[in-house]
Protein backbone atom coordinates (compact mmCIF):
# COMPACT_ATOMS: atom_id res chain seq x y z
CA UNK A 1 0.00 0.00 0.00
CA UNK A 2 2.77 2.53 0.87
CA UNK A 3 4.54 1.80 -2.56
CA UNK A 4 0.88 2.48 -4.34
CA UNK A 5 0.48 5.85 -1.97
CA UNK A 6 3.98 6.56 -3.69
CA UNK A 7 3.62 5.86 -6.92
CA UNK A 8 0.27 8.41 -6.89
CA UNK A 9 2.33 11.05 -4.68
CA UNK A 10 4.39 10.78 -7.54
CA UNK A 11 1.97 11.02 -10.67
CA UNK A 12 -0.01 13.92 -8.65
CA UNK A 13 3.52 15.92 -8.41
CA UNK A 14 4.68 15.25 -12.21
CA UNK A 15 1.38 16.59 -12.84
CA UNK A 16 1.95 19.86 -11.08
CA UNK A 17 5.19 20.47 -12.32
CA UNK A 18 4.04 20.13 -16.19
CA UNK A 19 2.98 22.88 -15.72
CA UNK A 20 6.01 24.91 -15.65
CA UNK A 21 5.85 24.77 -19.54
CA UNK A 22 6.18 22.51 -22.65
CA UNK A 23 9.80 22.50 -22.50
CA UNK A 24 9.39 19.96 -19.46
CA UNK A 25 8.52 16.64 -19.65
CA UNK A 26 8.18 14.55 -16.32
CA UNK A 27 6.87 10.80 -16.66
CA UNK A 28 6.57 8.15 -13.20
CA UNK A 29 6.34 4.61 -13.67
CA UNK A 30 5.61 1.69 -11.56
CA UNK A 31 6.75 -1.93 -12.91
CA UNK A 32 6.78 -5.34 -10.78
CA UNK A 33 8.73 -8.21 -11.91
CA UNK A 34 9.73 -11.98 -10.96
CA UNK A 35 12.71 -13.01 -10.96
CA UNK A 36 14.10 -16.73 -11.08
CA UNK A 37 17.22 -16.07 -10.01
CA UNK A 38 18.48 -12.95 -8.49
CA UNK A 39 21.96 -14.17 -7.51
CA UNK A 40 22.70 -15.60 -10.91
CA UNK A 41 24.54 -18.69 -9.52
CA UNK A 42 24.58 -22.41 -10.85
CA UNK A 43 22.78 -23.93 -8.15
CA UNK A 44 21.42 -22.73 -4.40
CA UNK A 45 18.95 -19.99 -6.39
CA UNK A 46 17.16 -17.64 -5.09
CA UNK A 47 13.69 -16.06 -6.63
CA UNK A 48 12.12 -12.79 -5.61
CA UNK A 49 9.42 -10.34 -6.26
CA UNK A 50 10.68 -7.03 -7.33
CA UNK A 51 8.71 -3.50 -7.11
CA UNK A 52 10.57 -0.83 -9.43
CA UNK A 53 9.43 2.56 -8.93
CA UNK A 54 11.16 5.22 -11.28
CA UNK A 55 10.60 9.22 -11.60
CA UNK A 56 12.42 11.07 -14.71
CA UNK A 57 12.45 14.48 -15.62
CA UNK A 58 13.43 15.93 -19.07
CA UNK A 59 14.32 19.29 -20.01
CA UNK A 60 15.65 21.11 -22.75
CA UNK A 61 15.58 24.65 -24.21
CA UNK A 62 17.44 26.99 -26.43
CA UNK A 63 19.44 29.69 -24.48
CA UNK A 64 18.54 33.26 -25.27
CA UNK A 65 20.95 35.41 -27.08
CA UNK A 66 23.45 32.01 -28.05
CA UNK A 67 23.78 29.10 -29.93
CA UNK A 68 23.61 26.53 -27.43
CA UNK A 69 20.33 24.05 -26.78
CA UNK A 70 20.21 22.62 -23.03
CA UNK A 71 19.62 18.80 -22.95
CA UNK A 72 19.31 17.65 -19.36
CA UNK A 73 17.65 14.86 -17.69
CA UNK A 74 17.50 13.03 -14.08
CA UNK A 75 16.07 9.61 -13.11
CA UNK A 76 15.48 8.59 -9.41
CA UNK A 77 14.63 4.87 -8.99
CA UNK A 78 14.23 2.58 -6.13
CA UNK A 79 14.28 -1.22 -6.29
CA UNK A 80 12.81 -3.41 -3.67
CA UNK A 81 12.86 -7.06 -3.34
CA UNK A 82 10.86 -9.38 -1.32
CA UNK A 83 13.56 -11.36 -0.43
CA UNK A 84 16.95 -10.66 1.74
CA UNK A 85 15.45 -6.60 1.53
CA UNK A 86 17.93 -5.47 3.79
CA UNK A 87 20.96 -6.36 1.38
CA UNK A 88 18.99 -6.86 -1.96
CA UNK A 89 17.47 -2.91 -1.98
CA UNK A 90 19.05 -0.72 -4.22
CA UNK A 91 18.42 2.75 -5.07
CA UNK A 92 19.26 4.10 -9.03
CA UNK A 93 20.04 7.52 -10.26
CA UNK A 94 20.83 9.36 -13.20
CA UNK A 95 21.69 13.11 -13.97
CA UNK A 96 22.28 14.04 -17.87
CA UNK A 97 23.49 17.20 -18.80
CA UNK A 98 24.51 18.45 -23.02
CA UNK A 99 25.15 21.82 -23.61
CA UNK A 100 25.55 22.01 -27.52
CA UNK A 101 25.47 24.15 -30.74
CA UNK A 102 26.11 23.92 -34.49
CA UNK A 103 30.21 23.16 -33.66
CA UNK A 104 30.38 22.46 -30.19
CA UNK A 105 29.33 20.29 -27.71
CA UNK A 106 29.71 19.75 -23.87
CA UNK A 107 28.02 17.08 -21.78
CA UNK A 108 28.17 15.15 -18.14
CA UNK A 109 26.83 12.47 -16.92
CA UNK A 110 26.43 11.10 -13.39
CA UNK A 111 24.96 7.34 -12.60
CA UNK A 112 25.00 5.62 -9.76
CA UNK A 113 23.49 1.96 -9.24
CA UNK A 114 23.95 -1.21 -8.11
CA UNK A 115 23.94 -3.12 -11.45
CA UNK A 116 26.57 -5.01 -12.50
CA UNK A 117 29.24 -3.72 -14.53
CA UNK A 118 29.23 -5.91 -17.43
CA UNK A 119 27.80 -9.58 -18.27
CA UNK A 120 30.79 -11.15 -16.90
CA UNK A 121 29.96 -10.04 -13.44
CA UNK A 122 27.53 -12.35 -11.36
CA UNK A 123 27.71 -9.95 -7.85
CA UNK A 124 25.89 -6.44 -8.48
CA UNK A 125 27.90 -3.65 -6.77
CA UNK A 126 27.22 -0.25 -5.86
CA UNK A 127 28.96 1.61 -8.06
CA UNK A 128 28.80 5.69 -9.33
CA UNK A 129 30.26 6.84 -12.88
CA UNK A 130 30.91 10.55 -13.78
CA UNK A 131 31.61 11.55 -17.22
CA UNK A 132 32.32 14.91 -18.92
CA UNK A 133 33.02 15.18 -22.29
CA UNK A 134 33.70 18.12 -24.50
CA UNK A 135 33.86 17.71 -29.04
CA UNK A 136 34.16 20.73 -31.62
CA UNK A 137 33.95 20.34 -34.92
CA UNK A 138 34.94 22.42 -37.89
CA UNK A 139 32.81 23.99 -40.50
CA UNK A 140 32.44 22.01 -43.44
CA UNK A 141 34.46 22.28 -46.85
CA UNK A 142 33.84 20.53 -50.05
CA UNK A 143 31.68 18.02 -48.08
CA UNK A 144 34.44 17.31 -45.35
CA UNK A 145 34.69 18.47 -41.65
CA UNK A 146 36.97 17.25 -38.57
CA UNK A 147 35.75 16.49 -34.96
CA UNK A 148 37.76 16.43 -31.49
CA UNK A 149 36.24 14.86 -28.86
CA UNK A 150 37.29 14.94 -25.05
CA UNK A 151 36.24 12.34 -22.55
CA UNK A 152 37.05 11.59 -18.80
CA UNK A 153 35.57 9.22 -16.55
CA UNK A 154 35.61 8.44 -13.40
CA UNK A 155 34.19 4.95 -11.49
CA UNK A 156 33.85 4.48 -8.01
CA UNK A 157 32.76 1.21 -6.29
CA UNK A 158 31.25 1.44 -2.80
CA UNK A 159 33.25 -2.41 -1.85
CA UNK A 160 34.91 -3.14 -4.94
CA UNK A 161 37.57 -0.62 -4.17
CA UNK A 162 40.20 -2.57 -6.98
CA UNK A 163 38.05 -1.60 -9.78
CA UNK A 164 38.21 2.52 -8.70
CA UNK A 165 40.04 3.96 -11.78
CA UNK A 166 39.60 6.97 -14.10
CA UNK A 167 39.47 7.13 -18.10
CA UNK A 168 40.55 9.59 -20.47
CA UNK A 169 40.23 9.24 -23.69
CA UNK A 170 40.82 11.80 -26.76
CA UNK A 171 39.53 11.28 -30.77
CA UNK A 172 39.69 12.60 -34.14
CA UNK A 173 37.70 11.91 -36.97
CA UNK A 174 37.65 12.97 -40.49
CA UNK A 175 34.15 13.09 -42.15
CA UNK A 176 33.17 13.23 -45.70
CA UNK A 177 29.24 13.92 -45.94
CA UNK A 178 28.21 11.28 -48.84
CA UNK A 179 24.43 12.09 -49.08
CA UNK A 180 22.45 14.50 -47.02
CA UNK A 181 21.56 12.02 -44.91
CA UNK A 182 24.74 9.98 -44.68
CA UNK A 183 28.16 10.50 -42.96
CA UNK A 184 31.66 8.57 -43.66
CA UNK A 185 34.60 8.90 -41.65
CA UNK A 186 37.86 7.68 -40.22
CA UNK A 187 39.49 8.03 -37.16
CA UNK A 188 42.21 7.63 -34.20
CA UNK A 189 41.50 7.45 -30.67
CA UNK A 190 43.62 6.92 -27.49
CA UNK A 191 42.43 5.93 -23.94
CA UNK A 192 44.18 5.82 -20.93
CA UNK A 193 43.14 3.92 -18.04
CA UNK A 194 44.52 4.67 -14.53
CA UNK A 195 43.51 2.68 -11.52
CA UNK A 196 43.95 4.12 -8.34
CA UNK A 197 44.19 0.50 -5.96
CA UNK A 198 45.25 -1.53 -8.96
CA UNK A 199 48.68 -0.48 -10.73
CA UNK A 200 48.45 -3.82 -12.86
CA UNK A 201 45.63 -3.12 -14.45
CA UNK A 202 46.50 0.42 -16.09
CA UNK A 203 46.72 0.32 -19.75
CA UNK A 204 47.03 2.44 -23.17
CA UNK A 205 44.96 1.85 -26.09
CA UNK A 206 45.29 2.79 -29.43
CA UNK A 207 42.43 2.77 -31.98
CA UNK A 208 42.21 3.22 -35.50
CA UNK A 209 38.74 3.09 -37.21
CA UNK A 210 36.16 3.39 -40.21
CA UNK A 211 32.47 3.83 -40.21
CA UNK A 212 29.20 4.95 -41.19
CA UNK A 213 26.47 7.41 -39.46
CA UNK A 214 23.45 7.83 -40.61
CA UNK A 215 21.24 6.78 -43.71
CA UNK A 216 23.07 3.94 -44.13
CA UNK A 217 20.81 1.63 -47.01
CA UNK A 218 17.25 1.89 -48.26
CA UNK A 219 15.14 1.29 -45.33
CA UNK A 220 18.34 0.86 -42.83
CA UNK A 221 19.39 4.00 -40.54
CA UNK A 222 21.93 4.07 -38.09
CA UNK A 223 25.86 3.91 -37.38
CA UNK A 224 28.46 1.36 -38.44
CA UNK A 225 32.15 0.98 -36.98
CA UNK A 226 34.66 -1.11 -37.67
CA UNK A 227 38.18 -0.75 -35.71
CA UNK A 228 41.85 -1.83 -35.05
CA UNK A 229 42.77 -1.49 -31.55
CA UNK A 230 46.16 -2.25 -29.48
CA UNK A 231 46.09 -2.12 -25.96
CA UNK A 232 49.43 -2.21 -23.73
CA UNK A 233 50.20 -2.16 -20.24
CA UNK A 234 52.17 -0.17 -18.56
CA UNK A 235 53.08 -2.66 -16.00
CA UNK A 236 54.29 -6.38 -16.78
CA UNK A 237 52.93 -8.88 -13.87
CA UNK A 238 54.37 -12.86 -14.10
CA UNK A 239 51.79 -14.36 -15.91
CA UNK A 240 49.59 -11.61 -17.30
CA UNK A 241 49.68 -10.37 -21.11
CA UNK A 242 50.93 -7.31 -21.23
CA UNK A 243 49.14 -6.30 -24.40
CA UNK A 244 46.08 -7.60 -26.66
CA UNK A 245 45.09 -6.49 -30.39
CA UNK A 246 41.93 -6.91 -31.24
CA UNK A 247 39.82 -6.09 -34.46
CA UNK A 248 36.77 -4.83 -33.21
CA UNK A 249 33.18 -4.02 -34.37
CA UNK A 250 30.26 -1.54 -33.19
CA UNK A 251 27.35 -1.47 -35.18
CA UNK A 252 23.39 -0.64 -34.28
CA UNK A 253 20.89 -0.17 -36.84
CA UNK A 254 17.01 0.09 -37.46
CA UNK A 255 15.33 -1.47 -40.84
CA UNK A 256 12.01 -0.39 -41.70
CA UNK A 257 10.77 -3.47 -43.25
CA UNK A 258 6.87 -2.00 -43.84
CA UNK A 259 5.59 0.99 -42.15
CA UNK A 260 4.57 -1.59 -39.33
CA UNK A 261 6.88 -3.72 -38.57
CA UNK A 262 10.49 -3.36 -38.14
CA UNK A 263 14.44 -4.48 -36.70
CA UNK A 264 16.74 -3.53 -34.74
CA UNK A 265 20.04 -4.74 -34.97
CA UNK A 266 23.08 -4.53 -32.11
CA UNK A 267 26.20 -5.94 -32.87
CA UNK A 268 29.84 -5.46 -30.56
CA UNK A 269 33.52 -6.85 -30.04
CA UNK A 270 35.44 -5.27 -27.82
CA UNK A 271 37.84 -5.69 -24.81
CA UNK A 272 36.49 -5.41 -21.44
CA UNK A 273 37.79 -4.82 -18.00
CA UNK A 274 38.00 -7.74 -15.69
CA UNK A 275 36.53 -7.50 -12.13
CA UNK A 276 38.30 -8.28 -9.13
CA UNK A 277 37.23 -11.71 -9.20
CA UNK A 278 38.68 -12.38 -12.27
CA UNK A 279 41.67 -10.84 -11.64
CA UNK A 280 43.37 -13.77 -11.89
CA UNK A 281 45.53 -13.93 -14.90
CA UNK A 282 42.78 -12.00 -16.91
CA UNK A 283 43.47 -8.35 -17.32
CA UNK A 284 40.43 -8.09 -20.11
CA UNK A 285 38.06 -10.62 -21.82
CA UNK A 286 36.73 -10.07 -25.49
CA UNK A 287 33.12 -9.39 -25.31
CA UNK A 288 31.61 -10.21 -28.55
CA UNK A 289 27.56 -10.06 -28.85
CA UNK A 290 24.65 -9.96 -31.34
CA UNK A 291 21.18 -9.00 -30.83
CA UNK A 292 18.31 -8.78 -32.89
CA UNK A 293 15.02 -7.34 -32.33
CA UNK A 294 11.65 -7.84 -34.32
CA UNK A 295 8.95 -5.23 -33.50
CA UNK A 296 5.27 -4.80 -35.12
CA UNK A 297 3.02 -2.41 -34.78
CA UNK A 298 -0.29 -4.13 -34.01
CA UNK A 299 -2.19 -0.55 -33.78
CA UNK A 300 -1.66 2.81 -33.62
CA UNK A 301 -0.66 2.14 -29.86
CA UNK A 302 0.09 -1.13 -29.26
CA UNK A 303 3.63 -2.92 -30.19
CA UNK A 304 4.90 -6.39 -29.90
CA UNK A 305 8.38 -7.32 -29.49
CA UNK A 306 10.47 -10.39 -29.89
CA UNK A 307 14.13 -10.09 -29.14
CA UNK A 308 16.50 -12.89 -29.55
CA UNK A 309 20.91 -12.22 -28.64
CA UNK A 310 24.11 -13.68 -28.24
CA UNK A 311 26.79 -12.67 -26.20
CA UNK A 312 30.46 -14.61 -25.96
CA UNK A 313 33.02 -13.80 -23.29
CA UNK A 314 36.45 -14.14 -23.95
CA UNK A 315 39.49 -14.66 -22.11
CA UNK A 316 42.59 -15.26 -23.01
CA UNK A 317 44.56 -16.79 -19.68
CA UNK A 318 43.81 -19.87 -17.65
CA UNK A 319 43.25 -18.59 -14.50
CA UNK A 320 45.02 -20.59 -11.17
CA UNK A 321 43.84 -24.03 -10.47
CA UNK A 322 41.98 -24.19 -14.27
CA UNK A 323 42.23 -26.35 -16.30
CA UNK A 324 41.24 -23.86 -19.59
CA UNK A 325 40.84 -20.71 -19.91
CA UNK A 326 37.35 -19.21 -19.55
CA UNK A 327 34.74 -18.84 -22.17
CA UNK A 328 31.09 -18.20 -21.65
CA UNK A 329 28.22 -18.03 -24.15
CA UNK A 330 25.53 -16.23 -22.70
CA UNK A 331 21.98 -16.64 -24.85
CA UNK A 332 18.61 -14.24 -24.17
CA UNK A 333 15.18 -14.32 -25.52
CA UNK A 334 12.67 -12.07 -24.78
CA UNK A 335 8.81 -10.83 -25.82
CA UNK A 336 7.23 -7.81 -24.66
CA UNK A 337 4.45 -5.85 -25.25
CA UNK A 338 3.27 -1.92 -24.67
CA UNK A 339 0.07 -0.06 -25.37
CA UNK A 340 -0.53 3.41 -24.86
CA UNK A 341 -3.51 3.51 -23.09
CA UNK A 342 -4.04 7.56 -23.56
CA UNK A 343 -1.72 10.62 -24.04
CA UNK A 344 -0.72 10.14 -20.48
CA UNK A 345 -0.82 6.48 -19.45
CA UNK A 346 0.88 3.10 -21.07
CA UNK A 347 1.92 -0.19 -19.80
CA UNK A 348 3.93 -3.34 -20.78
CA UNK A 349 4.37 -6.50 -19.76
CA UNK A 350 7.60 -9.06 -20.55
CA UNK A 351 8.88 -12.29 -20.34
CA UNK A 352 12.73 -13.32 -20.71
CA UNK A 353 14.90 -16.29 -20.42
CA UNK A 354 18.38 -15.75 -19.84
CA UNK A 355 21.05 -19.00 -19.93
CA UNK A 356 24.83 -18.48 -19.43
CA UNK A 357 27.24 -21.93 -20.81
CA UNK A 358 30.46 -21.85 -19.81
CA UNK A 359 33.25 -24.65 -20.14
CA UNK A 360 34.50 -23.91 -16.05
CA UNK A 361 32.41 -25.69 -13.62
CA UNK A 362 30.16 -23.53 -11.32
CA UNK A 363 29.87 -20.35 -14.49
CA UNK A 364 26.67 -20.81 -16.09
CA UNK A 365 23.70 -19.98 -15.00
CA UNK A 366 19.72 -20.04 -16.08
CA UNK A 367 17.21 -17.24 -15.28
CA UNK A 368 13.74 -16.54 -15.94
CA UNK A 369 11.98 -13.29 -15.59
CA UNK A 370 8.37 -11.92 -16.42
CA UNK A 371 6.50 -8.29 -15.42
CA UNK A 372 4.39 -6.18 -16.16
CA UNK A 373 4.45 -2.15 -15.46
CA UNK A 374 2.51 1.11 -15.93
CA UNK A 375 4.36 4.38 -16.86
CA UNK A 376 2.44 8.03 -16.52
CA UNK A 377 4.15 10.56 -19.01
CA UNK A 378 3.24 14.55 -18.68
């Protein structure tokens, strides 16, 4: 009852504050969920009930007298579970800030949660991330233009104080505009990675890439990039590799099949950083995935969704006491559903199975989760 009196505290508040002018958007939402397996272990499972409540705020605006459009954004969520609450709630927040004009941009971003850090990672932590990034870009000439883009980041775990570290990275691409609608390029980009507990793991990595943005086909929209990277470390350690190479791959795009139903398609290989419990010989695993998602439009508000994915972990050193080294496949399907009810109100429901194979004993895991939620958007 206290969670309901919430959730309309909330909707009654959002509904005051729209006020303030169409420039603000403010939306609640209320989802509940089972899960099969909130520990994601082999065996020993445990299943709870969880209530998500979530309140975002949007607002944007054109500053007077400039060229610059304000992007921002917050999120507030809460988590609760039915089982083990005193460890198992978690609180979620977001803060999204992009100051930007015709050839400039500036931007930060603040999360904190207690997700984990990557599929590789069975434990979630409490975690924050803070990024700020600032890109400018040049006019264009005889269809080209060049773009700099600075980006540091800093994570912070709450217990996992090995994985504390900062990132800086800096870019340059060169774009050629093919089409009105599409965008080549090429490009060079160098991270550095310092950790602050963890000398071992801090690295140097060099990228050079190709890609797309953009109209990329008939019926396709969205970016394609396809890269060489070298990382190195700046320490060696007795039985770690001190450097990988990698040929690497982002890519997300959206076919319009019919003017009802269409794909989505998300496709990645890249390095990752190990946690502290893989430490162990593994600097990095290769994280290479593919997802695909089918959605039709059954009305004018209602959708259906099937997605299907892959995702392969990588890594390259047996750890102590292993036989192998470690290699998980990690294989989701899931259907949802939304319908907008009116201008204000929607909902959704979902079901997903989730199975992780590895070839070490004790690694994989199956889950199974299904909810349903309501969102209020003003």
């Amino acid at each position: 009852m206290k969670k309901l009196l919430v959730f309309v505290f909330l909707i009654a508040l959002a509904g005051n504050y729209a006020n303030a002018g169409e420039n603000l958007k403010l939306s609640v939402s209320e989802d509940y969920k089972y899960d099969s397996n909130i520990y994601k272990v082999a065996s020993g499972r445990t299943s709870s009930l969880i209530r998500v409540t979530r309140g975002m705020a949007q607002y944007n605006t054109v500053l007077p007298n400039t060229p610059f459009k304000l992007n921002s954004g917050a999120m507030f969520g809460y988590n609760a579970y039915n089982k083990y609450s005193n460890t198992n709630n978690s609180i979620d927040s977001l803060i999204n800030l992009n100051l930007n004009s015709p050839n400039m941009e500036f931007g930060e971003k603040f999360l904190f949660t207690s997700d984990a850090a990557n599929n590789a990672d069975d434990d979630r932590e409490k975690r924050w991330k803070n990024t700020v990034s600032a890109s400018f870009k040049t006019k264009k000439a005889h269809r080209l233009w060049l773009k700099a883009t600075l980006t540091d980041s800093v994570d912070e775990y709450v217990n996992l104080n090995s994985m504390d570290r900062n990132t800086l990275s800096l870019s340059l691409r060169g774009y050629y505009s093919h089409s009105e609608k599409t965008d080549m390029y090429v490009g060079y980009k160098f991270t550095n990675i310092t950790y602050q507990k963890n000398g071992k793991q801090n690295s140097g990595t060099h990228v050079i890439s190709a890609g797309m943005e953009g109209r990329i086909a008939p019926k396709v929209t969205g970016d394609i990039d396809v890269f060489y990277s070298y990382r190195d470390y700046h320490k060696s350690a007795n039985g770690y590799k001190d450097s990988k190479a990698l040929l690497g791959l982002s890519l997300g795009l959206k076919y319009e099949m019919t003017e009802r139903t269409f794909f989505n398609f998300d496709a990645s290989r890249q390095t990752e950083e190990t946690t502290a419990n893989n430490f162990n010989k593994n600097r990095y695993f290769v994280d290479t995935s593919f997802f695909v998602t089918a959605n039709h439009k059954l009305s004018s508000r209602s959708v259906a969704s099937l997605k299907i994915g892959w995702d392969n972990l990588d890594y390259d050193t047996k750890a102590n006491g292993q036989s192998k080294a470690r290699n998980d496949n990690l294989y989701v399907i899931r259907p949802s559903f939304s319908h907008k009810i009116n201008t204000v109100l929607s909902g959704s429901a979902f079901v997903e199975y989730k199975t992780r194979h590895s070839n070490l004993k004790n690694r994989g895991y199956d889950l199974f989760t299904a909810g349903i939620g309501m969102r209020a958007l003003f």
